[in-house]
PDB file of N, CA and C in Angstrom:
ATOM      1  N   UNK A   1       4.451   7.350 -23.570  1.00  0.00           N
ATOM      2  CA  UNK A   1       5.166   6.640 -22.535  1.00  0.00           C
ATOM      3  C   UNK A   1       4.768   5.162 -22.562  1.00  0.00           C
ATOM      4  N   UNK A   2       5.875   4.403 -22.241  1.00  0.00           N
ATOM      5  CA  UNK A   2       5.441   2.730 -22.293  1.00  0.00           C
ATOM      6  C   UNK A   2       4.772   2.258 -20.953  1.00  0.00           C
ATOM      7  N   UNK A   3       4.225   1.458 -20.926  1.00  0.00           N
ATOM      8  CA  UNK A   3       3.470   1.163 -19.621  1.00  0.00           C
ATOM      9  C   UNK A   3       3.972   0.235 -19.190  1.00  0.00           C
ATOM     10  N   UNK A   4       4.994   0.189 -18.533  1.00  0.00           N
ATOM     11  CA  UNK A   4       5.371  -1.245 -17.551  1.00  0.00           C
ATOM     12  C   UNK A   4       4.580  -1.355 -16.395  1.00  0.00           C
ATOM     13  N   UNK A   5       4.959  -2.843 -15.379  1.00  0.00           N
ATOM     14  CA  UNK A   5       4.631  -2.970 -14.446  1.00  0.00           C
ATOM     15  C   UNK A   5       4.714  -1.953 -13.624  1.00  0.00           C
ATOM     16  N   UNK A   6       5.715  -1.584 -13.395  1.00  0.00           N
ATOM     17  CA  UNK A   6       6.374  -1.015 -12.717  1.00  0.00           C
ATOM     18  C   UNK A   6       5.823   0.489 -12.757  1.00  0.00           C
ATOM     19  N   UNK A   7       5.285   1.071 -13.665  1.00  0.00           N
ATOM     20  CA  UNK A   7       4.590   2.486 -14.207  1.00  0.00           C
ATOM     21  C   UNK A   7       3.065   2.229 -13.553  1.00  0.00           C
ATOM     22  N   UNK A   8       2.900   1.445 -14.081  1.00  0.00           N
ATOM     23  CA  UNK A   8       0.800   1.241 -13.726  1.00  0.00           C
ATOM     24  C   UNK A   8       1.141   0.718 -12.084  1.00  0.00           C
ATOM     25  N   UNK A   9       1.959   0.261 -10.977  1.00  0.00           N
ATOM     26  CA  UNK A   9       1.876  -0.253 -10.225  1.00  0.00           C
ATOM     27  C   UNK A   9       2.387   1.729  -9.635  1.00  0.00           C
ATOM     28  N   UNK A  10       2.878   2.061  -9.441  1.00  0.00           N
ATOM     29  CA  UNK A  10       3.195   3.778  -9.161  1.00  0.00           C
ATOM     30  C   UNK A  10       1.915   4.266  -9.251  1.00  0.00           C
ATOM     31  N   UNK A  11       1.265   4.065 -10.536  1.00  0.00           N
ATOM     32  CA  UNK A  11       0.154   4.812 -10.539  1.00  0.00           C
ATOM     33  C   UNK A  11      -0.875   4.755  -9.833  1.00  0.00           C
ATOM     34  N   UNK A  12      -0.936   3.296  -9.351  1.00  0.00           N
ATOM     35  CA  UNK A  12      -1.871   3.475  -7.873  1.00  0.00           C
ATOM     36  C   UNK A  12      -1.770   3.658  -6.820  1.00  0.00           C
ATOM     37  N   UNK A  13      -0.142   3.657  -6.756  1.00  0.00           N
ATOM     38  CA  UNK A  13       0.585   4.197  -5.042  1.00  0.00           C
ATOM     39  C   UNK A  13      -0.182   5.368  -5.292  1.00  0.00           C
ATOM     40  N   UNK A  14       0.175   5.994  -6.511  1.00  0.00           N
ATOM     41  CA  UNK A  14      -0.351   7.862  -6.079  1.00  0.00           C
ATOM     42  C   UNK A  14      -1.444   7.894  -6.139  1.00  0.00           C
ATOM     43  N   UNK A  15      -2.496   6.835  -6.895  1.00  0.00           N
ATOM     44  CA  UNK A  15      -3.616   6.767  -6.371  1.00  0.00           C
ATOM     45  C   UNK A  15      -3.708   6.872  -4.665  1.00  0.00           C
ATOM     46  N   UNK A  16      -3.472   5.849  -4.146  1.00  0.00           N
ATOM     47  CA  UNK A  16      -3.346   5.731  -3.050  1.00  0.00           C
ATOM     48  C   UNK A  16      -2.942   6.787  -2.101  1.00  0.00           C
ATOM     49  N   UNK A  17      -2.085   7.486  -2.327  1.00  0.00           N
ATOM     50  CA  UNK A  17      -1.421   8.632  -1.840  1.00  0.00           C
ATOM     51  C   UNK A  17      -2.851   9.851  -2.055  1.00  0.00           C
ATOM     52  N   UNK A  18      -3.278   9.947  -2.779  1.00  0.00           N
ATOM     53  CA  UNK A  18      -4.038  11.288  -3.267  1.00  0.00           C
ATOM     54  C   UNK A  18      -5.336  10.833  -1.826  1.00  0.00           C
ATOM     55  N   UNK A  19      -5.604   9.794  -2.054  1.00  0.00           N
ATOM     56  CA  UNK A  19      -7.027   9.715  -1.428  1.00  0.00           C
ATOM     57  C   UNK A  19      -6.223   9.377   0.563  1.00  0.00           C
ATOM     58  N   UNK A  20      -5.462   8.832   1.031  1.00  0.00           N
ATOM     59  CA  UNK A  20      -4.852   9.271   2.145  1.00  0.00           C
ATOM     60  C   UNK A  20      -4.559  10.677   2.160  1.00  0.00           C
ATOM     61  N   UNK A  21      -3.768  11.469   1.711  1.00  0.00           N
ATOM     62  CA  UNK A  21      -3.991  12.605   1.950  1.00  0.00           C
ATOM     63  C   UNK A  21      -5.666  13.471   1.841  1.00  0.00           C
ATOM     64  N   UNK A  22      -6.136  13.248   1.668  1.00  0.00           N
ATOM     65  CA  UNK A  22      -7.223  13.993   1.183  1.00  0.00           C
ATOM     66  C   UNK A  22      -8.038  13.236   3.082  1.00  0.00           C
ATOM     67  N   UNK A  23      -8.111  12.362   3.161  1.00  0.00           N
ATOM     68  CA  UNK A  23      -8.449  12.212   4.646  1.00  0.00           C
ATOM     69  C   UNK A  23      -7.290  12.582   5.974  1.00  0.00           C
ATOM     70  N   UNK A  24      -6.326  13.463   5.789  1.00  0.00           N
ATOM     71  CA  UNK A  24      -5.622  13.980   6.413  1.00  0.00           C
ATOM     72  C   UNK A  24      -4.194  13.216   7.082  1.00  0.00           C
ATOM     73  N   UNK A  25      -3.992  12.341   6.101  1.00  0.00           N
ATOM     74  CA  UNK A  25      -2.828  12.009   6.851  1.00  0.00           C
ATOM     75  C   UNK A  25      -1.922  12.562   6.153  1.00  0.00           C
ATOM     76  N   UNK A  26      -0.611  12.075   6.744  1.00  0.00           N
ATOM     77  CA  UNK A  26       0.802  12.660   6.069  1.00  0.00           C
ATOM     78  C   UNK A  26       0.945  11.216   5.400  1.00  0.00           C
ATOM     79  N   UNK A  27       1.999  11.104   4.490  1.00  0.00           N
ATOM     80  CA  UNK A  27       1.963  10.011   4.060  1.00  0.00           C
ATOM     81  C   UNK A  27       3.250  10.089   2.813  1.00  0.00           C
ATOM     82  N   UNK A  28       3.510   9.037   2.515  1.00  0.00           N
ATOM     83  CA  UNK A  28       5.217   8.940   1.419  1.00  0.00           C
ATOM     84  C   UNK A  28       4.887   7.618   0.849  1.00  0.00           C
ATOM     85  N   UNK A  29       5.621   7.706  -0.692  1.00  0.00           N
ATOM     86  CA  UNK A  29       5.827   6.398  -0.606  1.00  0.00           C
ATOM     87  C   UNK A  29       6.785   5.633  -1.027  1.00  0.00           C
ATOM     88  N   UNK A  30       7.424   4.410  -1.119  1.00  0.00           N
ATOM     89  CA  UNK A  30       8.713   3.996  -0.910  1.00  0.00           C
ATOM     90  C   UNK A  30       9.028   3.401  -2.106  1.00  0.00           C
ATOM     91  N   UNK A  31       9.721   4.746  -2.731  1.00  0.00           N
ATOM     92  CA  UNK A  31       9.999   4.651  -4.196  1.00  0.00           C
ATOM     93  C   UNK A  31      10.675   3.413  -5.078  1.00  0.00           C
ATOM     94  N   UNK A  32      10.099   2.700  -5.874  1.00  0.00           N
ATOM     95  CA  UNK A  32      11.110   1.579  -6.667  1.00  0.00           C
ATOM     96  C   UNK A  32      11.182   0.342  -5.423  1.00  0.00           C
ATOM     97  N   UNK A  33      10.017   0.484  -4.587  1.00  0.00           N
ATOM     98  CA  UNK A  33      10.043  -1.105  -3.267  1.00  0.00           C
ATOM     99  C   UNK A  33       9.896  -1.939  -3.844  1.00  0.00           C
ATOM    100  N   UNK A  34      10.944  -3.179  -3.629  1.00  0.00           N
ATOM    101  CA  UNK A  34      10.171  -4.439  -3.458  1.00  0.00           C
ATOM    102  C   UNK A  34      10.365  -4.826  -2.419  1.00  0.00           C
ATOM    103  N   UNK A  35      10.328  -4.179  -1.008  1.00  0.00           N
ATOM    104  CA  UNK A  35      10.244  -4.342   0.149  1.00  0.00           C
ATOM    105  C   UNK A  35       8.478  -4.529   0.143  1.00  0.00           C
ATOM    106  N   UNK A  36       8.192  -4.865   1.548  1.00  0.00           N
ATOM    107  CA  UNK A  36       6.617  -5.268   2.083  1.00  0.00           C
ATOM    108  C   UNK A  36       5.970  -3.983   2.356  1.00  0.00           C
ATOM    109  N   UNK A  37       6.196  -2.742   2.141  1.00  0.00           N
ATOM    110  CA  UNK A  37       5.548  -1.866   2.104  1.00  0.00           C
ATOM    111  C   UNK A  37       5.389  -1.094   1.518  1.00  0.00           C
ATOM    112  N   UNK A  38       4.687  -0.584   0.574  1.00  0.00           N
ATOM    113  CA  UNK A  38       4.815   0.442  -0.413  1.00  0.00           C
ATOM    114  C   UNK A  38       4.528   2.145  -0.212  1.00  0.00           C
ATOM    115  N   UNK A  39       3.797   2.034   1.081  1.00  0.00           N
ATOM    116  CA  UNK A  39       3.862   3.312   1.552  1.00  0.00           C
ATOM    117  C   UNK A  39       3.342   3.001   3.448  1.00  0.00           C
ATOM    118  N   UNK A  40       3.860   4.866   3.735  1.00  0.00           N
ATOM    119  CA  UNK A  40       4.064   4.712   5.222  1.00  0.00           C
ATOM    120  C   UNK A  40       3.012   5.937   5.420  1.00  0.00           C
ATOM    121  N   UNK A  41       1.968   5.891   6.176  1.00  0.00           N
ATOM    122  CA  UNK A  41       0.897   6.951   6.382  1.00  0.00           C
ATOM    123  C   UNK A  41       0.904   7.308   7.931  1.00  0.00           C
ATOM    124  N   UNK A  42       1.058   8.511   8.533  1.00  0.00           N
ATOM    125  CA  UNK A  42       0.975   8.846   9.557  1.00  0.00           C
ATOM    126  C   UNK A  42      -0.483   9.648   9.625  1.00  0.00           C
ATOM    127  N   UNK A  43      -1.393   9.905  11.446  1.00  0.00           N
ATOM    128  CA  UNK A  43      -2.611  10.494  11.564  1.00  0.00           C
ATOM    129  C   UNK A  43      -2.574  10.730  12.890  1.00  0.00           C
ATOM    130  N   UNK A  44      -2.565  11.563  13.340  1.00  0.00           N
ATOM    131  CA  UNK A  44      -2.844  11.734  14.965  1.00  0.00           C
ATOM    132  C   UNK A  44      -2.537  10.604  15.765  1.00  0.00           C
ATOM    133  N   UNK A  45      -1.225  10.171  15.642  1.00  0.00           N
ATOM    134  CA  UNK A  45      -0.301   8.755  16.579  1.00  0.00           C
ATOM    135  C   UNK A  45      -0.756   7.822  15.631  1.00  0.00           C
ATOM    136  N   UNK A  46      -1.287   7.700  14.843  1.00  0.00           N
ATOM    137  CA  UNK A  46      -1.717   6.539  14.174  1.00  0.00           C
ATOM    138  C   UNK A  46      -0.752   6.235  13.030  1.00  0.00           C
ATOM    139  N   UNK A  47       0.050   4.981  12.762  1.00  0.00           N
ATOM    140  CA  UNK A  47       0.558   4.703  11.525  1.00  0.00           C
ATOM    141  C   UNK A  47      -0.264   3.558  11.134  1.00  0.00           C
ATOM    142  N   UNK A  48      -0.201   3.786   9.258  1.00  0.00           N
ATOM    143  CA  UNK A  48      -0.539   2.304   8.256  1.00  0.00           C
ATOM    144  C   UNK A  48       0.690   2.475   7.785  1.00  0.00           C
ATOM    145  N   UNK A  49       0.804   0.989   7.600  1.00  0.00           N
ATOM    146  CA  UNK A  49       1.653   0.365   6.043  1.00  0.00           C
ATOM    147  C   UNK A  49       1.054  -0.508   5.379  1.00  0.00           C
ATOM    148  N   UNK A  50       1.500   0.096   3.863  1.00  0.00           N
ATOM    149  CA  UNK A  50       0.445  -0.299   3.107  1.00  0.00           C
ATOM    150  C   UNK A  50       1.125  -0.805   2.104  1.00  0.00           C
ATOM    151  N   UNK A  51       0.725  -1.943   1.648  1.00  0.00           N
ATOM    152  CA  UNK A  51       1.130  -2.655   0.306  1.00  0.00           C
ATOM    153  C   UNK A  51      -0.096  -2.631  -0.567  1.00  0.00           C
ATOM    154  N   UNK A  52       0.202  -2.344  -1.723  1.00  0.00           N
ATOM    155  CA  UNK A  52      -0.448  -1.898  -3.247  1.00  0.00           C
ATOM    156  C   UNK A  52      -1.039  -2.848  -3.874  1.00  0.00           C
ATOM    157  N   UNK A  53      -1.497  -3.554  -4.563  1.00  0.00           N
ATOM    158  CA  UNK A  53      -1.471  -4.755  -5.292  1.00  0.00           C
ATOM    159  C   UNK A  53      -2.337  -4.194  -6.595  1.00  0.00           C
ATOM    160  N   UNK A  54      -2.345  -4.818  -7.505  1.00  0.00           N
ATOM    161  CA  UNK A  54      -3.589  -4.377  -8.685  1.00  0.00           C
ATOM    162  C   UNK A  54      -3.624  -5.995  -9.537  1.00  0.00           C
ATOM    163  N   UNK A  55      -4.830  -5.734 -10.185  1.00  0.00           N
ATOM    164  CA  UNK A  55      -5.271  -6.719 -11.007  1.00  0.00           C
ATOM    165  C   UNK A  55      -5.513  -7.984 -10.276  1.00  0.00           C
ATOM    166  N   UNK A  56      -4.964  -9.096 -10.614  1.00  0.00           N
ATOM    167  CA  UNK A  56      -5.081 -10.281  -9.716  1.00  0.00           C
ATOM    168  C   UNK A  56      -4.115 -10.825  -8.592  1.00  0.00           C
ATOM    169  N   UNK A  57      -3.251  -9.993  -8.578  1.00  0.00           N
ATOM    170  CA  UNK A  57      -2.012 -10.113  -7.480  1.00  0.00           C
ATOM    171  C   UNK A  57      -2.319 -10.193  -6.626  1.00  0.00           C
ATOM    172  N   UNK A  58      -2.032 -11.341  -5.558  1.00  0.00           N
ATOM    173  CA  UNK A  58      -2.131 -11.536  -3.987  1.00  0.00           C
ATOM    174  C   UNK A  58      -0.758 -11.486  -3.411  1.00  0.00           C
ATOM    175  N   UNK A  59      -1.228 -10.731  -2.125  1.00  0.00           N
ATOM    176  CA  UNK A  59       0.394 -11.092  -1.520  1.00  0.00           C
ATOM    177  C   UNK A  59       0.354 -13.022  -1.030  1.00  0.00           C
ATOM    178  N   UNK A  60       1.589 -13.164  -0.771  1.00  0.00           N
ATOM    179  CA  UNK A  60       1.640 -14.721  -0.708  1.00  0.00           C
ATOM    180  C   UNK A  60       2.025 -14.671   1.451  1.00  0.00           C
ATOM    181  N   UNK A  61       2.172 -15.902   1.428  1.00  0.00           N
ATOM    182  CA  UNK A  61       2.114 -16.140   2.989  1.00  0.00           C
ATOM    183  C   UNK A  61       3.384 -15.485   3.576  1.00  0.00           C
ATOM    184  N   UNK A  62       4.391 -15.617   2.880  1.00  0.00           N
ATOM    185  CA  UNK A  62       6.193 -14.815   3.275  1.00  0.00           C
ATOM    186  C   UNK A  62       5.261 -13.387   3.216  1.00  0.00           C
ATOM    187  N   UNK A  63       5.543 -12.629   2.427  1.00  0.00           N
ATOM    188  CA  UNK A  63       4.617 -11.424   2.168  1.00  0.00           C
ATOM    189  C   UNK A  63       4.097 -11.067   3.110  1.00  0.00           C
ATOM    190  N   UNK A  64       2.964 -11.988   3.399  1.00  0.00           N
ATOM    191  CA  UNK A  64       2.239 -11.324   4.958  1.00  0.00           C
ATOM    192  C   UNK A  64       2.565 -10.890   5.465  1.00  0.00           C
ATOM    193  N   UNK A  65       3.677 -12.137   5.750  1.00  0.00           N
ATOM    194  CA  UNK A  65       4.588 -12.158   7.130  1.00  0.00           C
ATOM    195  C   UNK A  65       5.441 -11.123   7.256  1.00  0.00           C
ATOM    196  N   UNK A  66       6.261 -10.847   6.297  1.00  0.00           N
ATOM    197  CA  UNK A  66       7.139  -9.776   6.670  1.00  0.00           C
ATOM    198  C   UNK A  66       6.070  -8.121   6.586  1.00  0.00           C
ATOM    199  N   UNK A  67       4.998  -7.903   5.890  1.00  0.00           N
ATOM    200  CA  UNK A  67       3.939  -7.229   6.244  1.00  0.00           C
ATOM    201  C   UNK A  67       3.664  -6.944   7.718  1.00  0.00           C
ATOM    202  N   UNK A  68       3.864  -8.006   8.291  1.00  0.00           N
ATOM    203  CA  UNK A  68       2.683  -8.163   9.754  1.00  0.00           C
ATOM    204  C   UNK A  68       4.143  -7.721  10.672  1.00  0.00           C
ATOM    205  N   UNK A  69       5.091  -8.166  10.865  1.00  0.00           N
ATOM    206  CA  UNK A  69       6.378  -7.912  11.143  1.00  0.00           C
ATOM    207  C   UNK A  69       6.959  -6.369  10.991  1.00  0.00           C
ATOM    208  N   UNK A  70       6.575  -5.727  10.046  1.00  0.00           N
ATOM    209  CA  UNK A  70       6.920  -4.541   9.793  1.00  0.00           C
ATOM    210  C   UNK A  70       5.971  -3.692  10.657  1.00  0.00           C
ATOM    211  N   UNK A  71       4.744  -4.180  10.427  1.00  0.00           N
ATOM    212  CA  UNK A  71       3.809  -3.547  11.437  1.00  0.00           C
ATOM    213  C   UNK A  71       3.951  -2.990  12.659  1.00  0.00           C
ATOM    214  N   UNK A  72       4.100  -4.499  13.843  1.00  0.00           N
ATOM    215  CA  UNK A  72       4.803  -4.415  14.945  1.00  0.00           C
ATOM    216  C   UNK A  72       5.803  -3.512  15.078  1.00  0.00           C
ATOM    217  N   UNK A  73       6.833  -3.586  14.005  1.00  0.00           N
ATOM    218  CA  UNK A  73       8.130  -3.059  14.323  1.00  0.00           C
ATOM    219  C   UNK A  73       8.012  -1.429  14.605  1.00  0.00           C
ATOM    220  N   UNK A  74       7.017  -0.787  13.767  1.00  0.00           N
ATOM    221  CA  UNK A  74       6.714   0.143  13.731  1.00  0.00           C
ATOM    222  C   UNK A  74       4.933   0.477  14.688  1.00  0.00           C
ATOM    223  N   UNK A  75       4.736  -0.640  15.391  1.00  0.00           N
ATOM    224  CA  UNK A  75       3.632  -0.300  16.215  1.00  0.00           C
ATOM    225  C   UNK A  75       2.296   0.193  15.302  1.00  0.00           C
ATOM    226  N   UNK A  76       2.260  -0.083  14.181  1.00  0.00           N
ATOM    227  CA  UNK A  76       1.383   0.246  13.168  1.00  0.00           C
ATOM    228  C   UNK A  76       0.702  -1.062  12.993  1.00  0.00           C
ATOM    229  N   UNK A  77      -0.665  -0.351  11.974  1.00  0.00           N
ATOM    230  CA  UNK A  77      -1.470  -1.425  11.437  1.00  0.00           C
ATOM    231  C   UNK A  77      -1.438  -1.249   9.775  1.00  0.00           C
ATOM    232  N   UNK A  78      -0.972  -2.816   9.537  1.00  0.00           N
ATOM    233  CA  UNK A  78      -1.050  -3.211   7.941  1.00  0.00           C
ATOM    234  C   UNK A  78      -1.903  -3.327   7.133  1.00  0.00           C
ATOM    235  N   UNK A  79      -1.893  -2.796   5.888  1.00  0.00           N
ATOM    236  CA  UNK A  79      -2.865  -3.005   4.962  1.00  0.00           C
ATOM    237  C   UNK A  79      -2.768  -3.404   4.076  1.00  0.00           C
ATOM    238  N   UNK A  80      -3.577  -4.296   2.768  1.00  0.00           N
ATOM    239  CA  UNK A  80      -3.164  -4.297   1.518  1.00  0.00           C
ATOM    240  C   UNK A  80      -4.067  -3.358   0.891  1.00  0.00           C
ATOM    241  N   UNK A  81      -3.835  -2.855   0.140  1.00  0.00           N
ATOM    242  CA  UNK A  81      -5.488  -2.187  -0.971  1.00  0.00           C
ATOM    243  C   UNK A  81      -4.924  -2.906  -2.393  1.00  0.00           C
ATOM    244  N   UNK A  82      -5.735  -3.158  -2.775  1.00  0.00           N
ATOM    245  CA  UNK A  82      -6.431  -3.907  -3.904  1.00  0.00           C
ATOM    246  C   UNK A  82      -7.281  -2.289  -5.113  1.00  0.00           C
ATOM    247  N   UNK A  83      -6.550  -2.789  -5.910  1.00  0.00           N
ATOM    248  CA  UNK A  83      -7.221  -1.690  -7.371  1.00  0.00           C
ATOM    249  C   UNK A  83      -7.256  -3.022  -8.463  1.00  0.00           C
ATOM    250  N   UNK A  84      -8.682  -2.132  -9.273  1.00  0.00           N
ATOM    251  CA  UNK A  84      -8.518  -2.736 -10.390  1.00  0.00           C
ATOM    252  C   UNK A  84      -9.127  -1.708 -11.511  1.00  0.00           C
ATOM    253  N   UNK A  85      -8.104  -2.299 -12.458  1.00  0.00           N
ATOM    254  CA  UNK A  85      -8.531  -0.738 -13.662  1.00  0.00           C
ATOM    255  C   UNK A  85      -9.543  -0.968 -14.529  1.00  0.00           C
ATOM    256  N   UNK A  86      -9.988   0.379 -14.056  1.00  0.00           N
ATOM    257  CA  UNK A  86     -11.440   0.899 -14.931  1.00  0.00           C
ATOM    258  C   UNK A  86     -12.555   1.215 -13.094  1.00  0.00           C
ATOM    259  N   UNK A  87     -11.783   0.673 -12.022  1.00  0.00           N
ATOM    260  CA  UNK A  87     -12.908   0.563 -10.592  1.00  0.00           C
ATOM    261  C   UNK A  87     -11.884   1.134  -9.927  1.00  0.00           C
ATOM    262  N   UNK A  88     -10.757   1.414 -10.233  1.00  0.00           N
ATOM    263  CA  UNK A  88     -10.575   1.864  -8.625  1.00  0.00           C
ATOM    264  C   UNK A  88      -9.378   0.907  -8.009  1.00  0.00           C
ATOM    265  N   UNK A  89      -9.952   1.126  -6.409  1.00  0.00           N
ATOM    266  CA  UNK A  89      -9.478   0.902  -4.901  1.00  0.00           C
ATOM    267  C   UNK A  89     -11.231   0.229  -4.768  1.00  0.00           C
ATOM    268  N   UNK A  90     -10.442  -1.483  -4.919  1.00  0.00           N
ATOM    269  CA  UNK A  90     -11.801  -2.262  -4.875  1.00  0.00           C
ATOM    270  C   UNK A  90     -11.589  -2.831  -3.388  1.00  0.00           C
ATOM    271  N   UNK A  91     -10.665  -3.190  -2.862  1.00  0.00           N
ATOM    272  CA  UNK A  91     -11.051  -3.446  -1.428  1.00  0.00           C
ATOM    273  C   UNK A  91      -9.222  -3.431  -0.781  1.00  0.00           C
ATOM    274  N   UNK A  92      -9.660  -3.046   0.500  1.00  0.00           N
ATOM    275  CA  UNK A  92      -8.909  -3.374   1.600  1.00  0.00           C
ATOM    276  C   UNK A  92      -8.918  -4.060   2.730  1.00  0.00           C
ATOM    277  N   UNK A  93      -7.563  -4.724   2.877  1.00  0.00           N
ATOM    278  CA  UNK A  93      -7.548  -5.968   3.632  1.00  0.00           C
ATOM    279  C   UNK A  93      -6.694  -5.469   4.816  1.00  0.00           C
ATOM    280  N   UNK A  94      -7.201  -6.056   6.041  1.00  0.00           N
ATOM    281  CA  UNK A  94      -6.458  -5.459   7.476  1.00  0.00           C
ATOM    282  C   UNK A  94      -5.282  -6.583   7.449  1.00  0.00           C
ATOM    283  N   UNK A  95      -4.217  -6.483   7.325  1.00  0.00           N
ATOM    284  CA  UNK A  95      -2.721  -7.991   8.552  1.00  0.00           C
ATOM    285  C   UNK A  95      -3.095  -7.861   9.514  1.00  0.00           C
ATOM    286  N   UNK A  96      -3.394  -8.997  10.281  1.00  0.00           N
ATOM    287  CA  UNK A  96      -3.343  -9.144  11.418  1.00  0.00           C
ATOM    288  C   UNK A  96      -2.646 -10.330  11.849  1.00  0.00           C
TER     289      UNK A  96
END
């Protein structure tokens, strides 16, 4: 299989996905986005939205924004997680 962006950037949603589920939430994720969220996690009233990033990718200031916006809209709290290959899920960042 060829490795696009687009392939290795999936592969850490389901990263992402495996280790949210595994701490009990429900959780999906929003197949082929280039919307501000890449997945939607529900927990006992609690929602995240979460945007993905890997390697050196930052979200930019628009980004945030419609991040932080989506949040609200949905009464949730935003996240980015950050991977980098060969480590993981190297850090997560709260929107506020």
């Amino acid at each position: 299989m060829v490795s696009t962006n687009y392939t290795r950037g999936r592969s850490w949603e389901y990263q992402a996905l495996r280790k949210l589920r595994t701490q009990g939430w429900l959780c999906s994720r929003s197949a082929a986005s280039h919307g501000p969220v890449d997945i939607f996690a529900g927990r006992d009233g609690e929602i995240l939205l979460i945007q993905v990033k890997s390697g050196r990718a930052h979200l930019t200031e628009n980004e945030r924004s419609h991040l932080r916006e989506w949040a609200r809209a949905y009464r949730g709290r935003a996240e980015v997680w950050y991977f980098k290959r060969g480590r993981g899920l190297t850090r997560r960042e709260l929107i506020t």
